[in-house]
Protein backbone atom coordinates (compact mmCIF):
# COMPACT_ATOMS: atom_id res chain seq x y z
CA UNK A 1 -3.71 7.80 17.08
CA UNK A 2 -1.51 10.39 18.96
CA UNK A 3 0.51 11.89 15.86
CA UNK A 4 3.27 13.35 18.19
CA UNK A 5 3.72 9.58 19.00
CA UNK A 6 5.46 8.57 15.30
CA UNK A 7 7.87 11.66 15.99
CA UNK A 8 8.54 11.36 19.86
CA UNK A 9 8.95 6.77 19.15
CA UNK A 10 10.67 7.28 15.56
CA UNK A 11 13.55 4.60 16.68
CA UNK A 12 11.09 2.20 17.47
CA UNK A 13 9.50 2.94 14.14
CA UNK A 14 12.41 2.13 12.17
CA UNK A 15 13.22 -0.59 14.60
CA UNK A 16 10.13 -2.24 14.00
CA UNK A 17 10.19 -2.03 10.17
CA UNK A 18 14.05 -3.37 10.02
CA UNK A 19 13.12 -6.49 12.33
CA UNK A 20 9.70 -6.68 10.06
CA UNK A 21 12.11 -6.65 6.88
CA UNK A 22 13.85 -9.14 8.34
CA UNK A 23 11.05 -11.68 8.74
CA UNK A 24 9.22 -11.52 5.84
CA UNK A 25 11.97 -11.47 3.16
CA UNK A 26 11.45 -15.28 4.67
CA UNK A 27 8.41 -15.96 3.97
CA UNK A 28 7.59 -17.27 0.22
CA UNK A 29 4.16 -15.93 0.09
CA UNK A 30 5.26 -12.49 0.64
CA UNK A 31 8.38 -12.90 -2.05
CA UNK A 32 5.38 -13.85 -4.18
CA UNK A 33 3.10 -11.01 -3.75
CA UNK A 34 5.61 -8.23 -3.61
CA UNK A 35 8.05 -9.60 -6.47
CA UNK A 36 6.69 -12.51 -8.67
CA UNK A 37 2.95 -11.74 -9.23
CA UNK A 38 3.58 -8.20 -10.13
CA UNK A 39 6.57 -9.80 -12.66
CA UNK A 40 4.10 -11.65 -14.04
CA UNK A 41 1.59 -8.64 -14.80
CA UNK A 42 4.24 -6.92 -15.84
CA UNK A 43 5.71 -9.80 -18.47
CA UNK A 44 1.91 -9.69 -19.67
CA UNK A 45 1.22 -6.18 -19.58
CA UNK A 46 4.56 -5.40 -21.67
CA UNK A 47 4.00 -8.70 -23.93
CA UNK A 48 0.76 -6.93 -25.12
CA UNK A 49 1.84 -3.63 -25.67
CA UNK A 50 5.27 -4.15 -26.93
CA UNK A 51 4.63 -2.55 -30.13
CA UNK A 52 3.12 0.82 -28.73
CA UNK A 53 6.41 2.99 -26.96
CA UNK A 54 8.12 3.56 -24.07
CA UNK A 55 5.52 5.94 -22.33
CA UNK A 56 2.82 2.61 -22.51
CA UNK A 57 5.89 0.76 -21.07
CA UNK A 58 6.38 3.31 -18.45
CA UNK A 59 2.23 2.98 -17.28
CA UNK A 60 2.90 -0.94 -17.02
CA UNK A 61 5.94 -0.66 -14.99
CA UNK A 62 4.31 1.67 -12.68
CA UNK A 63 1.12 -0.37 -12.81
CA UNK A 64 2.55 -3.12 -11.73
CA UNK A 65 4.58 -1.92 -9.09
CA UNK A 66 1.41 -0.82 -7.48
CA UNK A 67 -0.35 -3.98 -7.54
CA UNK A 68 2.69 -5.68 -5.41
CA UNK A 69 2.06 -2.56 -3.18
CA UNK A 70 -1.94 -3.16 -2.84
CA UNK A 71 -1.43 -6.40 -1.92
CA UNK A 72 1.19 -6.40 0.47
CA UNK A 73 -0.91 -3.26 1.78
CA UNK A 74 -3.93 -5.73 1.46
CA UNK A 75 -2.51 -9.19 3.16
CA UNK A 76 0.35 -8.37 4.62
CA UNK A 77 -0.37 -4.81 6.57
CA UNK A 78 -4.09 -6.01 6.82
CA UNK A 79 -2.96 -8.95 8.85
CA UNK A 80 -0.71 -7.29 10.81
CA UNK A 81 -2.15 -7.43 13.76
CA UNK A 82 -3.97 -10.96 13.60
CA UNK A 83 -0.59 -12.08 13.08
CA UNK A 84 0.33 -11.20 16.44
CA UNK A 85 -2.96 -13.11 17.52
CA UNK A 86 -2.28 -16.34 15.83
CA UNK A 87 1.44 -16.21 17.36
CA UNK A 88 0.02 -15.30 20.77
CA UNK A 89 2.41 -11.81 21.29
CA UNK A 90 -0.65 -9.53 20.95
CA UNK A 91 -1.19 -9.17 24.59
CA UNK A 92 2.33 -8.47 25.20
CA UNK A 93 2.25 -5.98 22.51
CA UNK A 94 -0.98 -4.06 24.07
CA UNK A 95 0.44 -3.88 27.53
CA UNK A 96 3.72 -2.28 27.12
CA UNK A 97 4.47 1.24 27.52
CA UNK A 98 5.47 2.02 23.73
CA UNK A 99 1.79 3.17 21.67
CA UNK A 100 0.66 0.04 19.95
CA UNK A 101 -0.47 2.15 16.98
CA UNK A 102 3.15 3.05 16.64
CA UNK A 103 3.81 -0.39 16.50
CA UNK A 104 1.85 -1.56 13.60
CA UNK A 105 3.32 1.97 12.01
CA UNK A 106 6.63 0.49 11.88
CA UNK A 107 5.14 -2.70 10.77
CA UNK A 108 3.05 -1.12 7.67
CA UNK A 109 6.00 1.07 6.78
CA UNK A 110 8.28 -2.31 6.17
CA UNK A 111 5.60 -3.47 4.23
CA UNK A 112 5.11 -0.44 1.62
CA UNK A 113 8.62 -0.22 1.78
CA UNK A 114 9.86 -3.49 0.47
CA UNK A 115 7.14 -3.18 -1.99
CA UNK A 116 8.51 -1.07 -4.01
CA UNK A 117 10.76 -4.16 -4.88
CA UNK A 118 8.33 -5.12 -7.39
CA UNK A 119 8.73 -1.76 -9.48
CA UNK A 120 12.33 -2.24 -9.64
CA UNK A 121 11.84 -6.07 -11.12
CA UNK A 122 9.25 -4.44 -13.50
CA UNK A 123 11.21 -2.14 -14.30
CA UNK A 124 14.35 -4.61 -14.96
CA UNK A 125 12.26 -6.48 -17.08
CA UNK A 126 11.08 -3.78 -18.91
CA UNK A 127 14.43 -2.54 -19.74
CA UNK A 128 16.68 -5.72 -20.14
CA UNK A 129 13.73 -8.25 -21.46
CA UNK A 130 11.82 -6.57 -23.76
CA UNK A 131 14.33 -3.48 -24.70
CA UNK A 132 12.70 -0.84 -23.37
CA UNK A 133 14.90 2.46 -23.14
CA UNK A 134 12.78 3.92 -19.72
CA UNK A 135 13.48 7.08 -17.98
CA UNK A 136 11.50 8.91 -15.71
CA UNK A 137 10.18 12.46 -17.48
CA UNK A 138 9.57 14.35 -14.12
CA UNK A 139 11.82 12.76 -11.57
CA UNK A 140 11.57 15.05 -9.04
CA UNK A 141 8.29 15.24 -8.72
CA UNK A 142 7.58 11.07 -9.33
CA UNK A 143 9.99 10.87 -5.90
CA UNK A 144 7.78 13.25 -4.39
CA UNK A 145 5.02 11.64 -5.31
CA UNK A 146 6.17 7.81 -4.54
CA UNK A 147 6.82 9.21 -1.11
CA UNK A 148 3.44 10.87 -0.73
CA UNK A 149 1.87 7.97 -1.68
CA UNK A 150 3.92 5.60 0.69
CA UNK A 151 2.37 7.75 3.49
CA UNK A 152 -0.77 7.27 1.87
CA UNK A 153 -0.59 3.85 1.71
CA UNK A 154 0.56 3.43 5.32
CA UNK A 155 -2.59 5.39 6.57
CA UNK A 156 -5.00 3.43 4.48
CA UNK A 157 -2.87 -0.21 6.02
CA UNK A 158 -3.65 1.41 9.29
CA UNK A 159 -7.43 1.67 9.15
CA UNK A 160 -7.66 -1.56 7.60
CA UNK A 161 -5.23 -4.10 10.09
CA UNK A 162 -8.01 -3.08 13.18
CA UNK A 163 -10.89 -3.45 11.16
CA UNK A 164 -9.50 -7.40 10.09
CA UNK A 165 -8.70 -8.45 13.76
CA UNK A 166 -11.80 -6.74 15.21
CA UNK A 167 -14.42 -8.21 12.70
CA UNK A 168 -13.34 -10.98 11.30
CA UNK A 169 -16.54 -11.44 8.69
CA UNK A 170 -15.06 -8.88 7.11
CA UNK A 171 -11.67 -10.61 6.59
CA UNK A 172 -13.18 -13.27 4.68
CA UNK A 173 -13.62 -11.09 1.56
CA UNK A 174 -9.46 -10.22 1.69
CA UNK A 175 -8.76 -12.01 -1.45
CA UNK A 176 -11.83 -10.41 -3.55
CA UNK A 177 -10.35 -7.06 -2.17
CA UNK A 178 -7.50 -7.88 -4.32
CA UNK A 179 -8.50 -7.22 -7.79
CA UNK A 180 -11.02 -4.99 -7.89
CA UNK A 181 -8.93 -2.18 -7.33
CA UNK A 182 -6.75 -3.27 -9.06
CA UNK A 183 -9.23 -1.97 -11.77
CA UNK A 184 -10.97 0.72 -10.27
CA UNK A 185 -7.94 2.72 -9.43
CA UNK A 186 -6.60 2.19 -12.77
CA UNK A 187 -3.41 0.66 -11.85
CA UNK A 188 -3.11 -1.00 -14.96
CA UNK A 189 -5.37 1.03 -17.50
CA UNK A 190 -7.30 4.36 -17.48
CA UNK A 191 -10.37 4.08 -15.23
CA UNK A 192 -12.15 5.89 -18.41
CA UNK A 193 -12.20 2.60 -20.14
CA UNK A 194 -14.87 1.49 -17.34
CA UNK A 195 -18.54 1.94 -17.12
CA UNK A 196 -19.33 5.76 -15.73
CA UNK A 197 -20.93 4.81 -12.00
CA UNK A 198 -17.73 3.22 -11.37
CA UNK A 199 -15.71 6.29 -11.60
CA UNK A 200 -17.02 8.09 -7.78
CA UNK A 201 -16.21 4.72 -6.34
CA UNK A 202 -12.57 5.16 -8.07
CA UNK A 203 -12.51 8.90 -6.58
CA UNK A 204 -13.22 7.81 -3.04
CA UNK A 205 -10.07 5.02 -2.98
CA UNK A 206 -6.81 6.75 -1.81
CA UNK A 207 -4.90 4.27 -4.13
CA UNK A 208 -6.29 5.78 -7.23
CA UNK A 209 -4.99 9.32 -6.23
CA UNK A 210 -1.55 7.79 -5.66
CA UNK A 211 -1.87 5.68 -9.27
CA UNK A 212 -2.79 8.48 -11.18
CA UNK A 213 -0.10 11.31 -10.06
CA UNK A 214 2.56 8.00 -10.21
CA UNK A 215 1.63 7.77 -13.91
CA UNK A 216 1.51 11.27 -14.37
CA UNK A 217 4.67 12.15 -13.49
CA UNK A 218 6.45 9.11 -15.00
CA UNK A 219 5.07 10.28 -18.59
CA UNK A 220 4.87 13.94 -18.22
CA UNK A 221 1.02 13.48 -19.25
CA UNK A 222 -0.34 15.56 -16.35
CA UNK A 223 -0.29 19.23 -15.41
CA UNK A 224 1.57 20.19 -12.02
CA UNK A 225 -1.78 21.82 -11.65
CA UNK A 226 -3.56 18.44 -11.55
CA UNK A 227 -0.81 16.90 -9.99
CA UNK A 228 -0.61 18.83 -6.91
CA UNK A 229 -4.48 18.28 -6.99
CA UNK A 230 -3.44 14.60 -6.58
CA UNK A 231 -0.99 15.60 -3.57
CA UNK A 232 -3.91 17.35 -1.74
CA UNK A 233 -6.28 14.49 -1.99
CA UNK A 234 -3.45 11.74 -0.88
CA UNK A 235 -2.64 14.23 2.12
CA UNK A 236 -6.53 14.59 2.73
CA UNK A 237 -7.39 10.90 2.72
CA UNK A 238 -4.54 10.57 4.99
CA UNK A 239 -5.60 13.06 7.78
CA UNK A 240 -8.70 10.95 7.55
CA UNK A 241 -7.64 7.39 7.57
CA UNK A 242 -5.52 8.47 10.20
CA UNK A 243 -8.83 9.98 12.02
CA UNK A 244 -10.06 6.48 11.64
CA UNK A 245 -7.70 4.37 12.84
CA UNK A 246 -7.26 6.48 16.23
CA UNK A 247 -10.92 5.84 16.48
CA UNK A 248 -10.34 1.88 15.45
CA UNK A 249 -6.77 1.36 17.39
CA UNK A 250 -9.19 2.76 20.56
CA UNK A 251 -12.41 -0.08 20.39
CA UNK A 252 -9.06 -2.73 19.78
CA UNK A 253 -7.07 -1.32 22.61
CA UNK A 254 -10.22 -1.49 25.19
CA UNK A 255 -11.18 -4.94 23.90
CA UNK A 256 -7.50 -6.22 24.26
CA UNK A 257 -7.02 -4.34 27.89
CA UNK A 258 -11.14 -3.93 29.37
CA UNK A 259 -13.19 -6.78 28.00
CA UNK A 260 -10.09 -9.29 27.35
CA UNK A 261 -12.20 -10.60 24.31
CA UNK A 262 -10.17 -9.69 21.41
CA UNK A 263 -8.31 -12.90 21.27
CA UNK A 264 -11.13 -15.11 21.56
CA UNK A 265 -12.71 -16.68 18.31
């Protein structure tokens, strides 16, 4: 992926996520993972902790918001390109003069983007449902960090939407993608509560870097120190999904354009 390309095509960026907006705020099963599923964790996470403070409430709203933004990462940005497969645009898409890459950019940014719908609604709930009095302790630096880790995010969606349309075995385990990290990036609850091998597994998952400096700064339980730490490994997994997905968007391009095999099943 030709970085210079996001800055030089940046109104086709933001054209592509508005007309991407546009579409999916359509289409139910999106509303569902983006708004109502994370609603209900949220109903359930607060429900059990009700008695324990705001700062637990605080960890469930931001919890929760994260799960809506996995799995609109997960089935949404993942399927980004096969989308364009099953419609029968992805051809027209490859040959035209604008990066394709940049493309799916635009496309993956909507999707992080209208994701953070679902900490709003937790955050609603939170406040209005169960009386909550929320505010954020470090604000500065949790808007720092939200937008560090929708970059994050976005790098991560574009590694994995190549990787879906390319080999499709792997596609088939989408929805058991889902939970697991939910729980090994400790979305929901400290990944100290789980069994000791599992914790390098949570280190190498750029979603548990972005998890744990969200719920640092949004309880003032973390160090700068350890938060910038955080910053340096979102940035780092970043340069390298990015890496990646050059290498990826590359084998997709020349199968699309050379072998004319990508649309076959």
């Amino acid at each position: 992926m030709n970085y210079m390309n996001l800055f030089r095509y940046w109104r086709t960026v933001l054209t592509v996520a508005e007309m991407s907006i546009r579409q999916q705020l359509n289409d139910g099963f999106i509303l569902f993972a983006i708004v109502f599923q994370p609603m209900i964790i949220a109903v359930l996470g607060l429900f059990i902790l009700r008695d324990k403070g705001s700062d637990y409430a605080m960890f469930v709203v931001v919890g929760s918001g994260l799960t809506g933004l996995w799995s609109s990462l997960l089935f949404v940005s993942g399927n980004s390109i096969n989308v364009e497969r099953w419609i029968g645009t992805l051809e027209s898409l490859v040959g035209m003069p604008t990066p394709f890459d940049v493309i799916v950019f635009g496309k993956n940014l909507a999707n992080v983007f209208q994701s953070l719908l679902s900490m709003v609604v937790s955050y609603i709930l939170a406040a209005y449902l169960f009386g909550y009095t929320l505010s954020l302790t470090q604000p500065f630096l949790f808007v720092a960090t939200l937008f560090l880790s929708m970059f994050a995010f976005i790098c991560f969606g574009l590694t994995i939407a190549p990787i879906f349309v390319m080999y499709r075995s792997v596609q088939q385990w989408q929805n058991a993608m889902e939970f697991p990290v939910y729980i090994l990036c400790g979305f929901l609850f400290p990944i100290a509560l789980l069994p000791g091998w599992t914790t390098p597994v949570s280190y190498l998952l750029p979603p548990y870097w972005a998890a744990l400096a969200l719920h640092g700064t949004s309880t003032a339980m973390m160090p700068f120190e350890q938060i910038a730490f955080c910053w340096g490994m979102m940035i780092l997994f970043s340069i390298v999904d990015l890496v990646i997905a050059s290498q990826l968007f590359r084998v997709m391009l020349y199968k699309a354009r050379v072998d004319a095999t990508l649309d076959v099943d």
